[in-house]
PDB file of N, CA and C in Angstrom:
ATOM      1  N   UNK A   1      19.961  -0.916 -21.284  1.00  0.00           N
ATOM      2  CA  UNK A   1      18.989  -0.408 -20.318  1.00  0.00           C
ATOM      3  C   UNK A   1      17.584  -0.746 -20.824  1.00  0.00           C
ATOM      4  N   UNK A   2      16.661  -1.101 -20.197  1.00  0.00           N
ATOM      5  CA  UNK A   2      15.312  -1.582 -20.080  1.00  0.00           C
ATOM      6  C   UNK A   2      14.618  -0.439 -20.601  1.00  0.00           C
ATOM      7  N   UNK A   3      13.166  -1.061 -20.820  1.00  0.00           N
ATOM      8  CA  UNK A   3      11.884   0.597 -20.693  1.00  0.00           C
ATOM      9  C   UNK A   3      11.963   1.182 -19.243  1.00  0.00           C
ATOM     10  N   UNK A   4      12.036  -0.033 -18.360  1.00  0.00           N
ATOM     11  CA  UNK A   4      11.901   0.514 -16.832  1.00  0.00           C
ATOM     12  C   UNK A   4      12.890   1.732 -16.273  1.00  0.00           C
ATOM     13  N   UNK A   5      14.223   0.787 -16.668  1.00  0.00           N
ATOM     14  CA  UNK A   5      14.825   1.828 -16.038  1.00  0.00           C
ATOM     15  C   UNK A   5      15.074   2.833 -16.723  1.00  0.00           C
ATOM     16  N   UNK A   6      14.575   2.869 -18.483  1.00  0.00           N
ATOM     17  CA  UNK A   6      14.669   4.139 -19.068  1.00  0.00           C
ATOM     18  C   UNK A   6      13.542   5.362 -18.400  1.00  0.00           C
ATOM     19  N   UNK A   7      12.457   4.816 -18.354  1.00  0.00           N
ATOM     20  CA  UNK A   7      11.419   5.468 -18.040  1.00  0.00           C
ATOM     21  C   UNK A   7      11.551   6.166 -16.449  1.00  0.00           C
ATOM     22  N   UNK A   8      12.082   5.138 -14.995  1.00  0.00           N
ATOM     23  CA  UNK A   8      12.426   5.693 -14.109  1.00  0.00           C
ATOM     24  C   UNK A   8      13.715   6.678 -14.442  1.00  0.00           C
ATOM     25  N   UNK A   9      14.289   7.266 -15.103  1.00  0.00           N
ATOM     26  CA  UNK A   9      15.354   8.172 -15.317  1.00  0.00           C
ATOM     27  C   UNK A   9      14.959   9.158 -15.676  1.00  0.00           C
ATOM     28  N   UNK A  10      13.764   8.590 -16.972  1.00  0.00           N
ATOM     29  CA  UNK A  10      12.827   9.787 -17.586  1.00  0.00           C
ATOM     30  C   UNK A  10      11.676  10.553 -16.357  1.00  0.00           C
ATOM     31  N   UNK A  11      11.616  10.099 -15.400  1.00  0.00           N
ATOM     32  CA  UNK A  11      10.597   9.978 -14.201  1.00  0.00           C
ATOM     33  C   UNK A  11      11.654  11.125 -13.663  1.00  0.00           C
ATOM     34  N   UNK A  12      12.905  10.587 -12.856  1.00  0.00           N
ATOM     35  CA  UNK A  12      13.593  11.095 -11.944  1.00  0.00           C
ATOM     36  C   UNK A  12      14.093  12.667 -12.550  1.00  0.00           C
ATOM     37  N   UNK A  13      14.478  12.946 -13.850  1.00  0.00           N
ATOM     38  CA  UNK A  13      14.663  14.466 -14.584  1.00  0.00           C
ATOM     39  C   UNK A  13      13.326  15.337 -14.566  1.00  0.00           C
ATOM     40  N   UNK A  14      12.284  14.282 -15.420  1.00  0.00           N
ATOM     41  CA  UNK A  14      11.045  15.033 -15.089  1.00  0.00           C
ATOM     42  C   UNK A  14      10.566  16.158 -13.540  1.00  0.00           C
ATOM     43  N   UNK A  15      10.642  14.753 -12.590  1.00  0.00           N
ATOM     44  CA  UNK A  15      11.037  15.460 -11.023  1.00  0.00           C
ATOM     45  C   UNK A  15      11.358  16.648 -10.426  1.00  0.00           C
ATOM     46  N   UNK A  16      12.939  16.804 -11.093  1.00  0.00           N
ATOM     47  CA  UNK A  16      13.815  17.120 -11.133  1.00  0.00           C
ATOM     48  C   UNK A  16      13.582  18.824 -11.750  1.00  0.00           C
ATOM     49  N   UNK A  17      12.830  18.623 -12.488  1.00  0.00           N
ATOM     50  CA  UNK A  17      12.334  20.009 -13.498  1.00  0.00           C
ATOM     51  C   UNK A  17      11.209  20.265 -12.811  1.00  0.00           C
ATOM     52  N   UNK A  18      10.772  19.743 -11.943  1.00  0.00           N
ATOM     53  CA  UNK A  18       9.042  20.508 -10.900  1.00  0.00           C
ATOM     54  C   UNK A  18       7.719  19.157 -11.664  1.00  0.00           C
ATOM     55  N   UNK A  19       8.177  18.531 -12.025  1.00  0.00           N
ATOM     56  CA  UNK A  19       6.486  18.151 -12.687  1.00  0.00           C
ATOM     57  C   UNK A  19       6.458  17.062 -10.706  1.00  0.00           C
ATOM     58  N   UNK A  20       4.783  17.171 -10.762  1.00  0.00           N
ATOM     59  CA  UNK A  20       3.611  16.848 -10.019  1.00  0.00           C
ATOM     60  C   UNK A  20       3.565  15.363 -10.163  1.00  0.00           C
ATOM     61  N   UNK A  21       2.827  14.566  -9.169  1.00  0.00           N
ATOM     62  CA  UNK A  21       2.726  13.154  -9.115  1.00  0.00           C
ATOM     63  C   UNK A  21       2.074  13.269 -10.176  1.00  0.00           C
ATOM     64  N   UNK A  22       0.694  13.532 -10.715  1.00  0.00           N
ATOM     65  CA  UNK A  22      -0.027  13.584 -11.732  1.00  0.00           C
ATOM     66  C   UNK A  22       0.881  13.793 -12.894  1.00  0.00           C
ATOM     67  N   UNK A  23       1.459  14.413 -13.008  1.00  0.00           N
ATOM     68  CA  UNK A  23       2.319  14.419 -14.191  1.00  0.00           C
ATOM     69  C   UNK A  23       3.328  13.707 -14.462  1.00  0.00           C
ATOM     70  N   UNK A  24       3.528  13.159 -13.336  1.00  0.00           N
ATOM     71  CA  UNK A  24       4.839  11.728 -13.507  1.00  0.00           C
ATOM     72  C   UNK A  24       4.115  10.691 -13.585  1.00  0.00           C
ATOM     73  N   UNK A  25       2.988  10.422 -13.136  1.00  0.00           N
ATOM     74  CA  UNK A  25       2.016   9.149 -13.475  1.00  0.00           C
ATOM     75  C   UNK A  25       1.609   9.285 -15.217  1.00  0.00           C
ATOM     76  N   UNK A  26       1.197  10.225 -15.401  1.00  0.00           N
ATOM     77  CA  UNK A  26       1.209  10.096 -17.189  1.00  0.00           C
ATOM     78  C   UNK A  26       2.197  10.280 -18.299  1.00  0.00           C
ATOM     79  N   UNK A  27       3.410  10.792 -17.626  1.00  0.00           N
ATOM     80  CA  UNK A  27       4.642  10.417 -18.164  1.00  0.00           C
ATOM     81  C   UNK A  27       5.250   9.058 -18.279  1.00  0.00           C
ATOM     82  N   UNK A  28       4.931   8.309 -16.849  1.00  0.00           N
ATOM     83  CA  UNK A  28       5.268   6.914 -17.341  1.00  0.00           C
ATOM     84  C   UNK A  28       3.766   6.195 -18.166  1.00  0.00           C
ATOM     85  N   UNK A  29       2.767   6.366 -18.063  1.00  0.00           N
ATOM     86  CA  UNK A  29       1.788   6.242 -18.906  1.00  0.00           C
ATOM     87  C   UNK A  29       2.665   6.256 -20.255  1.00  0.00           C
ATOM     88  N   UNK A  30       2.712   7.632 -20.727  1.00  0.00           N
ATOM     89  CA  UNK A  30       3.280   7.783 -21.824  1.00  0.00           C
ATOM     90  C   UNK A  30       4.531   7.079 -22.405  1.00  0.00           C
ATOM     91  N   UNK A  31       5.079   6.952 -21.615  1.00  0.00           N
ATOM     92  CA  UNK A  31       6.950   6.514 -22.188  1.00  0.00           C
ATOM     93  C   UNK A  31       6.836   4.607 -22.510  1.00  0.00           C
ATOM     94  N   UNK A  32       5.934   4.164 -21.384  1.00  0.00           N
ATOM     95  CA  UNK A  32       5.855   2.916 -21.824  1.00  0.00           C
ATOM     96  C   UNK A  32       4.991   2.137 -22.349  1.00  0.00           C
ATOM     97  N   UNK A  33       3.997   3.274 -23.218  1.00  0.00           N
ATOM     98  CA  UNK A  33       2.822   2.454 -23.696  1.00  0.00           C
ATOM     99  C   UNK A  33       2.041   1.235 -23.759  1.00  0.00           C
ATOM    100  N   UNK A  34       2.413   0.616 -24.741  1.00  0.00           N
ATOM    101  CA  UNK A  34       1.278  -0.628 -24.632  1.00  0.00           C
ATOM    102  C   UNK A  34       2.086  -1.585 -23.554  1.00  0.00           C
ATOM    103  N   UNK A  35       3.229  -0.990 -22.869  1.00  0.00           N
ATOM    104  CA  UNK A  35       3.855  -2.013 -21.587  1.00  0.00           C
ATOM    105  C   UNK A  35       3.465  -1.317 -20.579  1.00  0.00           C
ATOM    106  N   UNK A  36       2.595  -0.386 -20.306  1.00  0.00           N
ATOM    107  CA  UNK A  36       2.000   0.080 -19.345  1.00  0.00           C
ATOM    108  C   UNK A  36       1.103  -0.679 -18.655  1.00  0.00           C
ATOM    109  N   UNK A  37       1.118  -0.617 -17.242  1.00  0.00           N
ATOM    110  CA  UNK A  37       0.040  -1.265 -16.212  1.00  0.00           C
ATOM    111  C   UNK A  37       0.369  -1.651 -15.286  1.00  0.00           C
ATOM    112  N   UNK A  38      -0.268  -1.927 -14.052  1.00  0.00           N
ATOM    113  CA  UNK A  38      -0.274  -1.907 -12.704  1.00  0.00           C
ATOM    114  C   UNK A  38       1.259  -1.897 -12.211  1.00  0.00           C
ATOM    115  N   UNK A  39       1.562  -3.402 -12.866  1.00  0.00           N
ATOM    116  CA  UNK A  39       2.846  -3.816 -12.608  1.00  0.00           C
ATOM    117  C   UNK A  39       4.296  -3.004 -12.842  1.00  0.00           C
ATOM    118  N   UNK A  40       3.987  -2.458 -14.310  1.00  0.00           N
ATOM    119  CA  UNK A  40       4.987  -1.736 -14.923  1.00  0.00           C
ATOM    120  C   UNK A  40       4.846  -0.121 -14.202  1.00  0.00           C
ATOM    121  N   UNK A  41       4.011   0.032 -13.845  1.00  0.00           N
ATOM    122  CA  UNK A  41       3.607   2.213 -12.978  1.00  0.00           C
ATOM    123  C   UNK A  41       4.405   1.485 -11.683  1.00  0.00           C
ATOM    124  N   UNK A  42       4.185   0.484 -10.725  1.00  0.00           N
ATOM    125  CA  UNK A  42       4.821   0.155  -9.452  1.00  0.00           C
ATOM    126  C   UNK A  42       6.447  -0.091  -9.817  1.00  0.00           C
ATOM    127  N   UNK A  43       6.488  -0.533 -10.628  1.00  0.00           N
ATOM    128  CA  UNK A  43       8.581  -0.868 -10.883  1.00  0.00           C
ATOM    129  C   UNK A  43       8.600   0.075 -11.076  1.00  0.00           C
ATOM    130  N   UNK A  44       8.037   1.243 -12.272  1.00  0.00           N
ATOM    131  CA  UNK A  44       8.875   2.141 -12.104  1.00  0.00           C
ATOM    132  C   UNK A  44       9.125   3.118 -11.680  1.00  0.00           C
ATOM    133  N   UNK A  45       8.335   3.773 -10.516  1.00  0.00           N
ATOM    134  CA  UNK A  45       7.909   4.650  -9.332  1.00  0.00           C
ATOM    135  C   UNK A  45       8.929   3.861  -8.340  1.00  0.00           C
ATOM    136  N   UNK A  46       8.788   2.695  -8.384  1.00  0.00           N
ATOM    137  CA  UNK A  46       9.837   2.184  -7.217  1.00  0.00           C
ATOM    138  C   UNK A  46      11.341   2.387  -7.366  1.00  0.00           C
ATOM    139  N   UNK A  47      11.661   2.509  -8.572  1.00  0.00           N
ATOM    140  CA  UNK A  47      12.903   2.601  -9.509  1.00  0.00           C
ATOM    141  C   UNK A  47      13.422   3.990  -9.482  1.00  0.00           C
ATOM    142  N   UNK A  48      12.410   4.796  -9.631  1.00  0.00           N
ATOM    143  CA  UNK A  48      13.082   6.271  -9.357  1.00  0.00           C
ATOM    144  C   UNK A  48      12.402   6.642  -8.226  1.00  0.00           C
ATOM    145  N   UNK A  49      11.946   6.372  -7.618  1.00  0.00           N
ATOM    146  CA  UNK A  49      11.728   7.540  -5.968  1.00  0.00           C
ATOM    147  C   UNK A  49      11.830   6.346  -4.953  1.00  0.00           C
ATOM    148  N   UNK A  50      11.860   4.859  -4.692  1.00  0.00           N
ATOM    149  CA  UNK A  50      11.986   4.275  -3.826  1.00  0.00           C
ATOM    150  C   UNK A  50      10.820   4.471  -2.876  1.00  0.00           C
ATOM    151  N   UNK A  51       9.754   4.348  -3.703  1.00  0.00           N
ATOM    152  CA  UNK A  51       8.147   4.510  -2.945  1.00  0.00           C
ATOM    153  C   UNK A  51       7.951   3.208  -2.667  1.00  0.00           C
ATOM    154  N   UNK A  52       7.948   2.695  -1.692  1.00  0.00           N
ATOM    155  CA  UNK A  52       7.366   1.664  -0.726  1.00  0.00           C
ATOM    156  C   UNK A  52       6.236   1.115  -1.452  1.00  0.00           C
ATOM    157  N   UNK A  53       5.936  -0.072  -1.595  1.00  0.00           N
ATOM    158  CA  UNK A  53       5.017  -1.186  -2.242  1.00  0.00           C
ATOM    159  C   UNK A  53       3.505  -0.690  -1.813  1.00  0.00           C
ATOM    160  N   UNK A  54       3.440  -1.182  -0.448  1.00  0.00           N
ATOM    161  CA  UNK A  54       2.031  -0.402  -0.222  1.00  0.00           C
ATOM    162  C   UNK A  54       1.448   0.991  -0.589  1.00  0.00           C
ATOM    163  N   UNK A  55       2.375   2.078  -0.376  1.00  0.00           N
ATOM    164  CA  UNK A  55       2.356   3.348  -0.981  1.00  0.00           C
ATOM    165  C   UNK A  55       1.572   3.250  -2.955  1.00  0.00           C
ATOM    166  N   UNK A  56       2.324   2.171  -3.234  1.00  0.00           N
ATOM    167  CA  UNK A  56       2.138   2.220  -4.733  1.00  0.00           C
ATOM    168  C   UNK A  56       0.866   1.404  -5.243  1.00  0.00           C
ATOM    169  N   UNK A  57       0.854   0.162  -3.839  1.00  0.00           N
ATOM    170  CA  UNK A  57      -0.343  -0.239  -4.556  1.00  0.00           C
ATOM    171  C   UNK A  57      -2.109   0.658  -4.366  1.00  0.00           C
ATOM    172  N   UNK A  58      -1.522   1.720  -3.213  1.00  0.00           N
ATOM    173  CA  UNK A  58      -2.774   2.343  -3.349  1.00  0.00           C
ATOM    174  C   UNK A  58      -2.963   3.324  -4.159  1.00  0.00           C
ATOM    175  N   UNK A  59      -1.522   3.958  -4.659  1.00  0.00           N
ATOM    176  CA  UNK A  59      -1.782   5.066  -5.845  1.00  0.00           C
ATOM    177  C   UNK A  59      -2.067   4.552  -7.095  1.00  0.00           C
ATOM    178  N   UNK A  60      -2.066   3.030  -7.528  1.00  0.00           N
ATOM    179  CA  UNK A  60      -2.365   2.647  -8.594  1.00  0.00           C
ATOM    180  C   UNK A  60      -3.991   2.123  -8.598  1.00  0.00           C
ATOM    181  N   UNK A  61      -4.349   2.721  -8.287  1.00  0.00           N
ATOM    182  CA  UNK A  61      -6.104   2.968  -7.934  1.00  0.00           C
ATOM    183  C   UNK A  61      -6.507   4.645  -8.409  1.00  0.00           C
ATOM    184  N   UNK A  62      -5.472   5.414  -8.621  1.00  0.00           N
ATOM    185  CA  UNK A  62      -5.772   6.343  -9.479  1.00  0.00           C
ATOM    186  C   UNK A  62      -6.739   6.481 -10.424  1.00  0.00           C
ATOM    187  N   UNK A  63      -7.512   7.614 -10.478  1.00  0.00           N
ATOM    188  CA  UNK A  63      -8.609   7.318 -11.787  1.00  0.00           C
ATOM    189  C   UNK A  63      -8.189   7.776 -12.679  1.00  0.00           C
ATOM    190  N   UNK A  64      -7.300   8.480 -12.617  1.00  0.00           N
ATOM    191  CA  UNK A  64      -6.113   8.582 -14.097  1.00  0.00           C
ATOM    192  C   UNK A  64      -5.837   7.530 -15.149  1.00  0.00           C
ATOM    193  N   UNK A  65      -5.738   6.315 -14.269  1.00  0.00           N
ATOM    194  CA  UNK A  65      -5.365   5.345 -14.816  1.00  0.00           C
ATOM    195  C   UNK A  65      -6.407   4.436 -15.118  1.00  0.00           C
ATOM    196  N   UNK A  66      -7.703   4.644 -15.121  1.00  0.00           N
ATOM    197  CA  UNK A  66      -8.801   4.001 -15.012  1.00  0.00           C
ATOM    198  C   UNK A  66      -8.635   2.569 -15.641  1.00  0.00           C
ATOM    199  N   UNK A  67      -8.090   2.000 -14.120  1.00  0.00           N
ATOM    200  CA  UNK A  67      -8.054   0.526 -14.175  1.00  0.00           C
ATOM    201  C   UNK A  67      -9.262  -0.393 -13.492  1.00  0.00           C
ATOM    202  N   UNK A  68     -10.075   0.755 -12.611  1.00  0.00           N
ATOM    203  CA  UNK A  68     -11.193  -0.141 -12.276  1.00  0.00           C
ATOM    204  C   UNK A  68     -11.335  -0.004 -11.046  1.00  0.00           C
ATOM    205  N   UNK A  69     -12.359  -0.913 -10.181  1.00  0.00           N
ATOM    206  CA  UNK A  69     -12.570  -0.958  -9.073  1.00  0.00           C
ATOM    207  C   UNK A  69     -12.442   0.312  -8.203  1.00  0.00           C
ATOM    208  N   UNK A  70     -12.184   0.564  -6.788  1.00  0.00           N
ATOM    209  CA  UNK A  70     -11.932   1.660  -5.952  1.00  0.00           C
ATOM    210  C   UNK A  70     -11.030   2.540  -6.345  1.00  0.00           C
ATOM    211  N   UNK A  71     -11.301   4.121  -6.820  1.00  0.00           N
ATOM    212  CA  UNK A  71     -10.660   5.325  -7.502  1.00  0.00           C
ATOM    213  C   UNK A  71     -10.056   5.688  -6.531  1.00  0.00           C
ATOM    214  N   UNK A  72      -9.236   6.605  -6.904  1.00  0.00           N
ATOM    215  CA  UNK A  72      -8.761   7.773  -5.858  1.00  0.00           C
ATOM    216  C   UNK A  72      -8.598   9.054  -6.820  1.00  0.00           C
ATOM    217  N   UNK A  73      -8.659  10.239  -6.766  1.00  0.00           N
ATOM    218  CA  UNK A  73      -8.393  11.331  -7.513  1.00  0.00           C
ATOM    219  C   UNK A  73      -7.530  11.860  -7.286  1.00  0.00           C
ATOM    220  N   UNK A  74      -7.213  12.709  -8.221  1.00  0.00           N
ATOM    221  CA  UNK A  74      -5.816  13.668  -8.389  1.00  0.00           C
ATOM    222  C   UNK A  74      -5.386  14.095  -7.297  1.00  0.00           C
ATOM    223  N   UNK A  75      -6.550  14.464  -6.230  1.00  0.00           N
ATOM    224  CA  UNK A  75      -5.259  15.078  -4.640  1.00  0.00           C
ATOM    225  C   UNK A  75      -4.778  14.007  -4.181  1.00  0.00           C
ATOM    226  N   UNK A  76      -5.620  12.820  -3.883  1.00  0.00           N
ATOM    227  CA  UNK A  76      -5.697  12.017  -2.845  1.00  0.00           C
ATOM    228  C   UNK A  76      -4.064  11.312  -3.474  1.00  0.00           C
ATOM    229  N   UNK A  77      -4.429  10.895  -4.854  1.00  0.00           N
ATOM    230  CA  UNK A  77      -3.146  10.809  -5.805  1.00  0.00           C
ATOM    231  C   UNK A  77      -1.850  11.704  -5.487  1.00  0.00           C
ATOM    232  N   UNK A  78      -1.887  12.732  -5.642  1.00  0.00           N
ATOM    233  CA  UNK A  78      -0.989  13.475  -5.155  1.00  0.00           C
ATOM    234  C   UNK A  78      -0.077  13.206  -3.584  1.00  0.00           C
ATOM    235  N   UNK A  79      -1.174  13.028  -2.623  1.00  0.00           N
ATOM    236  CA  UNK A  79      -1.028  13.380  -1.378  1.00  0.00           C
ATOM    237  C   UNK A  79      -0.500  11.890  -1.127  1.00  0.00           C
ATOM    238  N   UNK A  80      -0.918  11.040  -1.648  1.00  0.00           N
ATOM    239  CA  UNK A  80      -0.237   9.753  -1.131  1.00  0.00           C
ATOM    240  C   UNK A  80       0.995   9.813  -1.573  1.00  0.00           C
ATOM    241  N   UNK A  81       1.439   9.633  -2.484  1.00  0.00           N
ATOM    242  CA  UNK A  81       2.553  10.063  -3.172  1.00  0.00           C
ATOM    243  C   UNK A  81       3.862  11.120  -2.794  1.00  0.00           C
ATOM    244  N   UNK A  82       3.483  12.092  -2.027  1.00  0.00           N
ATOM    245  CA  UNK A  82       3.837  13.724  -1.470  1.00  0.00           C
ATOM    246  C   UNK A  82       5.162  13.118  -0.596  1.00  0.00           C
ATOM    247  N   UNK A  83       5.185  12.359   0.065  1.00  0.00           N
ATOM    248  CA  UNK A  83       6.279  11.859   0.805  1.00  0.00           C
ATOM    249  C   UNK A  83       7.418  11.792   0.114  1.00  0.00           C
ATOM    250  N   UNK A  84       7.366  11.324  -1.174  1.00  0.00           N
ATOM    251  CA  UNK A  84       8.409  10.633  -2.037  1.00  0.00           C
ATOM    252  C   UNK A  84       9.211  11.327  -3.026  1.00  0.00           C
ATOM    253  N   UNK A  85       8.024  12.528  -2.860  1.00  0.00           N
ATOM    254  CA  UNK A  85       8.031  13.487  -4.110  1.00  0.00           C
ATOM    255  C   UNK A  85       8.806  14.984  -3.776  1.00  0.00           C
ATOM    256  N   UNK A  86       8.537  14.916  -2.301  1.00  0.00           N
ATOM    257  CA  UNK A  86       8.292  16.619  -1.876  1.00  0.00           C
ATOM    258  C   UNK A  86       9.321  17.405  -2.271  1.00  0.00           C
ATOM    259  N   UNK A  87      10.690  16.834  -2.471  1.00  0.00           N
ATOM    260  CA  UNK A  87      12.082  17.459  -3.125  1.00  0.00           C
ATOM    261  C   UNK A  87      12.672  17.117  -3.819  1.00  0.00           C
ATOM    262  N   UNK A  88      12.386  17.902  -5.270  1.00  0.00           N
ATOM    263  CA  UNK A  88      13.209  17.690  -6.216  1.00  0.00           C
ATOM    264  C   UNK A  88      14.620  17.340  -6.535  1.00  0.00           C
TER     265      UNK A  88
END
C-alpha cells in the first residue's frame, strides 16, 4: 500500500471518529509530509471521500495550506467540502 492510499484510510477513520474538513486537511498535511502538495491533498481526498476534481481544486486554495495566490478560509474550506463530508 502507497502513502496515498495509506493516508486516504488514515483520512476515512479520522472521519469516521468526527474530525472536520480542517482537520482532515492537516492530517493529510501531516501523514504525508515532505510528499505533501496540491497534487498529493487532491488524490487523497479523492481516495477517501470521492470529492469530485473541481470540488478539490477549489479547496486546495485553502489558506491552511498557504500555497499562494487566491485563499479561501476555514468556513468557506469547510463548506465546500460539507457535501462529501456531512456523514461519518
Amino acid at each position: 500500500m502507497g502513502d496515498l492510499e495509506k493516508t486516504a484510510d488514515e483520512l476515512r477513520a479520522a472521519h469516521a471518529e468526527g474530525k472536520g474538513a480542517v482537520e482532515l486537511a492537516l492530517l493529510s498535511r501531516d501523514k504525508l509530509g515532505s510528499a505533501f502538495g496540491v497534487i498529493s491533498f487532491i488524490a487523497a481526498f479523492r481516495m477517501a471521500f470521492d470529492v469530485p476534481l473541481p470540488v478539490l481544486q477549489r479547496a486546495q486554495a485553502w489558506e491552511g495550506f498557504g500555497w499562494g495566490g487566491v485563499q479561501i478560509s476555514d468556513e468557506e474550506f469547510s463548506a465546500v467540502m460539507s457535501p462529501w463530508l456531512a456523514h461519518p
